[in-house]
N, C-alpha and C. Protein backbone atom coordinates (compact mmCIF):
# COMPACT_ATOMS: atom_id res chain seq x y z
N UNK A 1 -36.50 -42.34 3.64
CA UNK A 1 -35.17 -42.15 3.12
C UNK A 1 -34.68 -43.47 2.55
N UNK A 2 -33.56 -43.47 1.62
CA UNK A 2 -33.26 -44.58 1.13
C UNK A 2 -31.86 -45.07 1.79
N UNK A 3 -31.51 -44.56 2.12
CA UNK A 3 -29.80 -44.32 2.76
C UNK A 3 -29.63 -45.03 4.02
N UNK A 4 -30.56 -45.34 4.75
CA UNK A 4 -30.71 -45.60 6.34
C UNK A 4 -29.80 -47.39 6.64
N UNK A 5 -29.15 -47.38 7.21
CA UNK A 5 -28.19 -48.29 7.95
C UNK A 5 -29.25 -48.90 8.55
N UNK A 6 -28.72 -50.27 8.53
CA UNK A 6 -29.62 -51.50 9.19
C UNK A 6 -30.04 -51.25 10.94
N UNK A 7 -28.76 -50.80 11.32
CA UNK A 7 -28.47 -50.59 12.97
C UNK A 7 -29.75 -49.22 13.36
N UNK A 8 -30.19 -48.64 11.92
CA UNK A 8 -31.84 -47.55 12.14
C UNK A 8 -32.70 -48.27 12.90
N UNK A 9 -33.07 -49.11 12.53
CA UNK A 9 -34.30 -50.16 12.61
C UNK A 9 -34.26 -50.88 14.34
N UNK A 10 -32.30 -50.94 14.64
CA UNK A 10 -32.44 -52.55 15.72
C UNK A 10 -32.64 -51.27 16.89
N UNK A 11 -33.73 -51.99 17.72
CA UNK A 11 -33.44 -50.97 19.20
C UNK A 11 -32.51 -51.24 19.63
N UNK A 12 -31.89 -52.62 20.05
CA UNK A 12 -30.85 -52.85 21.08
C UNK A 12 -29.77 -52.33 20.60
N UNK A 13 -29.40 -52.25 19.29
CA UNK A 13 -27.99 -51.82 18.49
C UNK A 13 -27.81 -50.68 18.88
N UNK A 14 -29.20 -49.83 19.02
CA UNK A 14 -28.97 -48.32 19.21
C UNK A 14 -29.09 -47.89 20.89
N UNK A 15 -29.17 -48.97 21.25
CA UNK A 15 -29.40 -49.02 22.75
C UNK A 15 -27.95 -49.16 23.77
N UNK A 16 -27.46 -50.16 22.81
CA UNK A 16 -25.95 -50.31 23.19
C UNK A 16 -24.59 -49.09 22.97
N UNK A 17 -25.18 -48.72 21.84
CA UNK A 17 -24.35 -47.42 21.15
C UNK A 17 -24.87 -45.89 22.14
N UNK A 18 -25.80 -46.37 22.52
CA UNK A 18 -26.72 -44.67 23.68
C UNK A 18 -25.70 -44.83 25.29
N UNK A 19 -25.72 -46.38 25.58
CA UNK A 19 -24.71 -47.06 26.74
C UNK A 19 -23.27 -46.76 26.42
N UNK A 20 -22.76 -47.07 25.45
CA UNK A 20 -21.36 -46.63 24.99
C UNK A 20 -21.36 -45.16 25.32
N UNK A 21 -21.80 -44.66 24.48
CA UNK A 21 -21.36 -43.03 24.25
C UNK A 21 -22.14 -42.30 25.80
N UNK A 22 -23.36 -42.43 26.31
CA UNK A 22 -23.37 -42.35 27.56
C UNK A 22 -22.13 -42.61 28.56
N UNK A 23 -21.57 -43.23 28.72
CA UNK A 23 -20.33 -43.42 29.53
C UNK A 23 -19.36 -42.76 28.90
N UNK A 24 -19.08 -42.18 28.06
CA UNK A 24 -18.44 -41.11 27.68
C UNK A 24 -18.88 -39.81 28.25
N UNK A 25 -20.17 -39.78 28.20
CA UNK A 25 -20.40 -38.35 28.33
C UNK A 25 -19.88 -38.18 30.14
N UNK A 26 -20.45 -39.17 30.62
CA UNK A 26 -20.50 -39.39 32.27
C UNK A 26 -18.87 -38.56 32.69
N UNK A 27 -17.68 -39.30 31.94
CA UNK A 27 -16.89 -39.24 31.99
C UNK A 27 -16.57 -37.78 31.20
N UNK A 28 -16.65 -36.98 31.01
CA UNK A 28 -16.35 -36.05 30.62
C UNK A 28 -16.73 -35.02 31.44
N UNK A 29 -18.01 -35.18 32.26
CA UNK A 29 -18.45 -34.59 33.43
C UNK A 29 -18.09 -34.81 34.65
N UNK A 30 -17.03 -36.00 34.66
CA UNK A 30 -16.40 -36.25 35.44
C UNK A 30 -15.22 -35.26 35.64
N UNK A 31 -14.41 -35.60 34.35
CA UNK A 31 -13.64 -34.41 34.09
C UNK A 31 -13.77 -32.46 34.47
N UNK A 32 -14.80 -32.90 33.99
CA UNK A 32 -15.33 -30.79 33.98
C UNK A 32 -15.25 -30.72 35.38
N UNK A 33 -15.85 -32.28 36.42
CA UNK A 33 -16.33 -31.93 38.27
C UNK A 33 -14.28 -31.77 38.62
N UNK A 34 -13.64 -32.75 38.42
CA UNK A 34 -12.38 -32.45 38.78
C UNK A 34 -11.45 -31.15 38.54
N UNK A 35 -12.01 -30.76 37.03
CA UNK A 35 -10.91 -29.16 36.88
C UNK A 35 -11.99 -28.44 37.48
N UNK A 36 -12.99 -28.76 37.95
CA UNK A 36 -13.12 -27.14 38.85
C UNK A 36 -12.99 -27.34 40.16
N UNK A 37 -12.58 -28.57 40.52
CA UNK A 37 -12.37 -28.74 42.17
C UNK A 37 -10.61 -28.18 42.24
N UNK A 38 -10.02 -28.30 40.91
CA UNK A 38 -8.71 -28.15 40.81
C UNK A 38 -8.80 -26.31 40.48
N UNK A 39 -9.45 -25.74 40.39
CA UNK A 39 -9.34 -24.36 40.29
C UNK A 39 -8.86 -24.18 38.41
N UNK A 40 -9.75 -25.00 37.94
CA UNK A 40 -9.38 -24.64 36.19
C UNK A 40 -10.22 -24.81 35.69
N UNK A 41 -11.03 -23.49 35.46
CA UNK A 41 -12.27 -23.46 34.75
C UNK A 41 -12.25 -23.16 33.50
N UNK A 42 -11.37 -23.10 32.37
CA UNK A 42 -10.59 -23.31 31.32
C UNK A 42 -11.47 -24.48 31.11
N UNK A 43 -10.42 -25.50 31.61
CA UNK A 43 -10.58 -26.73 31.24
C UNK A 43 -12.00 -27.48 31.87
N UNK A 44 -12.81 -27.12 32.74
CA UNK A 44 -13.87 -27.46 33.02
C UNK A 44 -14.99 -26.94 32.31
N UNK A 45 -15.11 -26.17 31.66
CA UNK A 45 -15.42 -25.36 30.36
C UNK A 45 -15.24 -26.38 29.37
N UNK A 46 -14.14 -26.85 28.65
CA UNK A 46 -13.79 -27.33 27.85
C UNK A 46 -14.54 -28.63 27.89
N UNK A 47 -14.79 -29.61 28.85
CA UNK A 47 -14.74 -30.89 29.48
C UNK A 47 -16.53 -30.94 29.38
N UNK A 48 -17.62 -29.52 29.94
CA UNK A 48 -18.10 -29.58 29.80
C UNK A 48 -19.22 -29.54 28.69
N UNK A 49 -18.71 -28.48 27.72
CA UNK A 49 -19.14 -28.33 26.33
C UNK A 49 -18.82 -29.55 25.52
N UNK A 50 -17.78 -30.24 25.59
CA UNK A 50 -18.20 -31.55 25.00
C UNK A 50 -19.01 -32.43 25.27
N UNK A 51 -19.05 -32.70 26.50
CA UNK A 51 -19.94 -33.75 27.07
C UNK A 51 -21.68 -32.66 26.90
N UNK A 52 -21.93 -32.07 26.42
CA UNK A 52 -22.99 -31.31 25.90
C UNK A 52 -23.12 -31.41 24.33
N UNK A 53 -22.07 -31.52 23.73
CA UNK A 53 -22.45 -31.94 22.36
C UNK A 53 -22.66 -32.85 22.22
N UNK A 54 -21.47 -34.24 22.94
CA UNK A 54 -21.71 -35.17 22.72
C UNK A 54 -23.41 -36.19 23.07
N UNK A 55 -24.00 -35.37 23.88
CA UNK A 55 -25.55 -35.34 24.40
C UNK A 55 -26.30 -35.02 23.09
N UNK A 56 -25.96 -33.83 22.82
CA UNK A 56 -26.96 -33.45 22.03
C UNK A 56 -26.34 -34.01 20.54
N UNK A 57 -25.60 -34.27 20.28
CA UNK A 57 -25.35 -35.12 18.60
C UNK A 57 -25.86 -36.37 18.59
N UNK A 58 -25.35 -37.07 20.03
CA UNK A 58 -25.65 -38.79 19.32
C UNK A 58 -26.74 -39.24 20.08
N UNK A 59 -27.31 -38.58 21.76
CA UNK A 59 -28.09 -38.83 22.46
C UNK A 59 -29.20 -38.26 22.12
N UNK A 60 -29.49 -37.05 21.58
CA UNK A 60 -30.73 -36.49 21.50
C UNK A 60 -30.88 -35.58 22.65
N UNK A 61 -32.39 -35.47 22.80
CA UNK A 61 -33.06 -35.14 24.08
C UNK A 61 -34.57 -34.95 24.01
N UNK A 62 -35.62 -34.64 24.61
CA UNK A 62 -36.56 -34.85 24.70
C UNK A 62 -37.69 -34.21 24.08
N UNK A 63 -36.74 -33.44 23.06
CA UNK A 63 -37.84 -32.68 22.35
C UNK A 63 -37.46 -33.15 20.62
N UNK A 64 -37.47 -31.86 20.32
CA UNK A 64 -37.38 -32.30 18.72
C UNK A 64 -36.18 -32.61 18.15
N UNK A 65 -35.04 -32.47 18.98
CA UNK A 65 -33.63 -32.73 18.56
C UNK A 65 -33.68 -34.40 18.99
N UNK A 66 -33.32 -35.46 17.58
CA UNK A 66 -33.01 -36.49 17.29
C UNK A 66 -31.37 -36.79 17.00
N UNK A 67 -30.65 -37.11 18.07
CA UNK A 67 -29.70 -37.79 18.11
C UNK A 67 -29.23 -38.99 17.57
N UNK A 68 -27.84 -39.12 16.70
CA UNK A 68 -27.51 -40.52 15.73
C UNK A 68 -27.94 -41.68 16.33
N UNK A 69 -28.30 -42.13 17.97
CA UNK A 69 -28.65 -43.27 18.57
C UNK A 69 -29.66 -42.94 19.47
N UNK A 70 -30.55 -42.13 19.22
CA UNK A 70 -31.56 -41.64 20.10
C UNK A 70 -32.95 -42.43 19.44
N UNK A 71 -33.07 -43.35 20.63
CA UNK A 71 -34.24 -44.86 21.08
C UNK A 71 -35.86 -44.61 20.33
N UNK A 72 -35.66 -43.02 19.58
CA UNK A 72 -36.93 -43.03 18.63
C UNK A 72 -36.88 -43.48 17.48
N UNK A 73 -35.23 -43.61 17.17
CA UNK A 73 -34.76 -43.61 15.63
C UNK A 73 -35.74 -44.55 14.84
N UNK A 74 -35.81 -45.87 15.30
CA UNK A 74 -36.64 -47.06 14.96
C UNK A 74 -37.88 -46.86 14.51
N UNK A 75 -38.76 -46.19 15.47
CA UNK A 75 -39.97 -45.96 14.78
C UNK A 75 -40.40 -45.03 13.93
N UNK A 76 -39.10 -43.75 13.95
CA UNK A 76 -39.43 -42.96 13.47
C UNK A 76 -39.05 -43.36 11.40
N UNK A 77 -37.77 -44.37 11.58
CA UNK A 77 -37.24 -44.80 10.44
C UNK A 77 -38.63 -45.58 9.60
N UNK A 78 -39.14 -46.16 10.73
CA UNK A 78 -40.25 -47.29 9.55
C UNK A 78 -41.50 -46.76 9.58
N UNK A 79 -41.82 -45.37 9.77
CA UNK A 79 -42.83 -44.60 9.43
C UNK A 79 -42.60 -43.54 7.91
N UNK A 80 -40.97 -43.08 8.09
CA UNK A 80 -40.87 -42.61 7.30
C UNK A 80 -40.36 -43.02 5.81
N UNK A 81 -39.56 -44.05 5.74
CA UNK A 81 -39.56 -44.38 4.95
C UNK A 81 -40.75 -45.29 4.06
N UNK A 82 -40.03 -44.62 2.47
CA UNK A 82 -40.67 -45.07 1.25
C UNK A 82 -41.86 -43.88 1.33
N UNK A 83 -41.51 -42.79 2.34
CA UNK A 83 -42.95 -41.70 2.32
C UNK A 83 -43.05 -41.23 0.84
N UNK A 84 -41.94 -40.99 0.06
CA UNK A 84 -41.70 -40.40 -0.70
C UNK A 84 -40.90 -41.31 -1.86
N UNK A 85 -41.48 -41.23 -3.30
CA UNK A 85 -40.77 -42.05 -4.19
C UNK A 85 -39.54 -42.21 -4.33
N UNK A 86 -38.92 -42.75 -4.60
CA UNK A 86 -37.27 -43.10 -4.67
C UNK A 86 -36.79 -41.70 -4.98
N UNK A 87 -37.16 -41.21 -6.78
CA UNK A 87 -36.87 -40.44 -7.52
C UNK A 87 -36.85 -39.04 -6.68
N UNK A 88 -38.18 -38.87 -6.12
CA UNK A 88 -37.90 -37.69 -5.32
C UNK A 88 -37.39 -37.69 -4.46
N UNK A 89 -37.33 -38.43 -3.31
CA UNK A 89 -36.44 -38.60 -2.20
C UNK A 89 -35.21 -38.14 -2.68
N UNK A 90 -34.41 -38.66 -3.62
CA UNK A 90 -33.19 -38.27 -4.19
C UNK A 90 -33.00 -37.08 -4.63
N UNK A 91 -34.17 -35.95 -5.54
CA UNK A 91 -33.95 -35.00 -5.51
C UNK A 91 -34.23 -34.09 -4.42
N UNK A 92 -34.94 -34.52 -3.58
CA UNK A 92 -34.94 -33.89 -2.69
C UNK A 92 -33.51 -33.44 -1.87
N UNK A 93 -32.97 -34.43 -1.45
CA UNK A 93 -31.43 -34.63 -0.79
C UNK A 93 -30.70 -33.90 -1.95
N UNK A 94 -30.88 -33.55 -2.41
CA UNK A 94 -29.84 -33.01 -4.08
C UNK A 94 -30.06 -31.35 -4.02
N UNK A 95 -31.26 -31.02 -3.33
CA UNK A 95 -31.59 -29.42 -3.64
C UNK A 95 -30.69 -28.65 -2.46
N UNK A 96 -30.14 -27.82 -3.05
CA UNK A 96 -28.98 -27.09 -2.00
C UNK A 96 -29.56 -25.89 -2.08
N UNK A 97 -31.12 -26.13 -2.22
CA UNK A 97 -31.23 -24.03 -1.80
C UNK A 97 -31.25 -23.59 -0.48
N UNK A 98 -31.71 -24.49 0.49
CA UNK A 98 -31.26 -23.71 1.62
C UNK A 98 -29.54 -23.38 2.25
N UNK A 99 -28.66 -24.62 1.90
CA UNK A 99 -26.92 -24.29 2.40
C UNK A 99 -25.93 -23.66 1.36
N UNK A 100 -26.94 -23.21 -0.09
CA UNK A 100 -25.68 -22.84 -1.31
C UNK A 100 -24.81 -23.47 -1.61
N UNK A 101 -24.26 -24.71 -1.04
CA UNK A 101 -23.36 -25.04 -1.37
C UNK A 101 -23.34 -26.28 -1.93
N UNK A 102 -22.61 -26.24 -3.54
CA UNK A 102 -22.69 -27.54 -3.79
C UNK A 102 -21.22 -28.21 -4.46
N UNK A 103 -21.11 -29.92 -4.18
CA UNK A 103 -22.06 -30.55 -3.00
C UNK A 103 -21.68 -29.98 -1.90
N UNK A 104 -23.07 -30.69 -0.89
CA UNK A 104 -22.92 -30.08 0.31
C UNK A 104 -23.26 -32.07 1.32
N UNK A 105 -22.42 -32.16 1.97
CA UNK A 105 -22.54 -33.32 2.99
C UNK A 105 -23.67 -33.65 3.48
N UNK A 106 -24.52 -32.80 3.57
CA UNK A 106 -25.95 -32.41 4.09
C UNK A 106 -26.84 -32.33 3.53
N UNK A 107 -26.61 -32.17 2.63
CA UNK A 107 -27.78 -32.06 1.47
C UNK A 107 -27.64 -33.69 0.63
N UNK A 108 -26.74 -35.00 0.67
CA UNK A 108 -26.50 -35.38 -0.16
C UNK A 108 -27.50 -36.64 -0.10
């Protein structure tokens, strides 16, 4: 890819950012353990589905889902890049036949 942020490459950058947002998640499960000791499973519901996205968006997990700071990013960044010529790389990111929609954030 051509697009990739310097902080792709650093382990510790992404190591520190997995520590950050990890203590978020902790804390959100903290949350979900208190509203259900409090009899509000509403909100322990609520408390918990985030701290589940927030896992699975920026943490990853152990299979094929790659998270924004998930500790493979690095190697996986300097294998893949330059796989593909500039020119195509770019059209590639440009083809919206699978989301229809153009532009699309995702496709760009």
């Amino acid at each position: 890819m051509t697009d990739r942020s310097k902080y792709d490459y650093d382990p510790e950058a992404l190591a520190w950012a997995r520590t950050k947002v990890q203590d978020e998640i902790d804390r959100c499960r903290k949350f979900a353990e208190s509203a259900l000791t409090s009899d509000k499973p509403e909100q322990a519901e609520m408390w918990r589905r985030l701290a589940n996205r927030m896992q699975r968006t920026f943490i990853g997990g152990e299979g094929c889902v790659m998270g924004y700071f998930d500790e493979r990013l690095p190697a996986l960044a300097r294998s893949v890049d330059h796989a593909l010529p500039a020119p195509i790389d770019r059209a590639v990111r440009r083809d919206h036949s699978l989301c229809g929609v153009t532009p699309c954030p995702d496709c760009r």
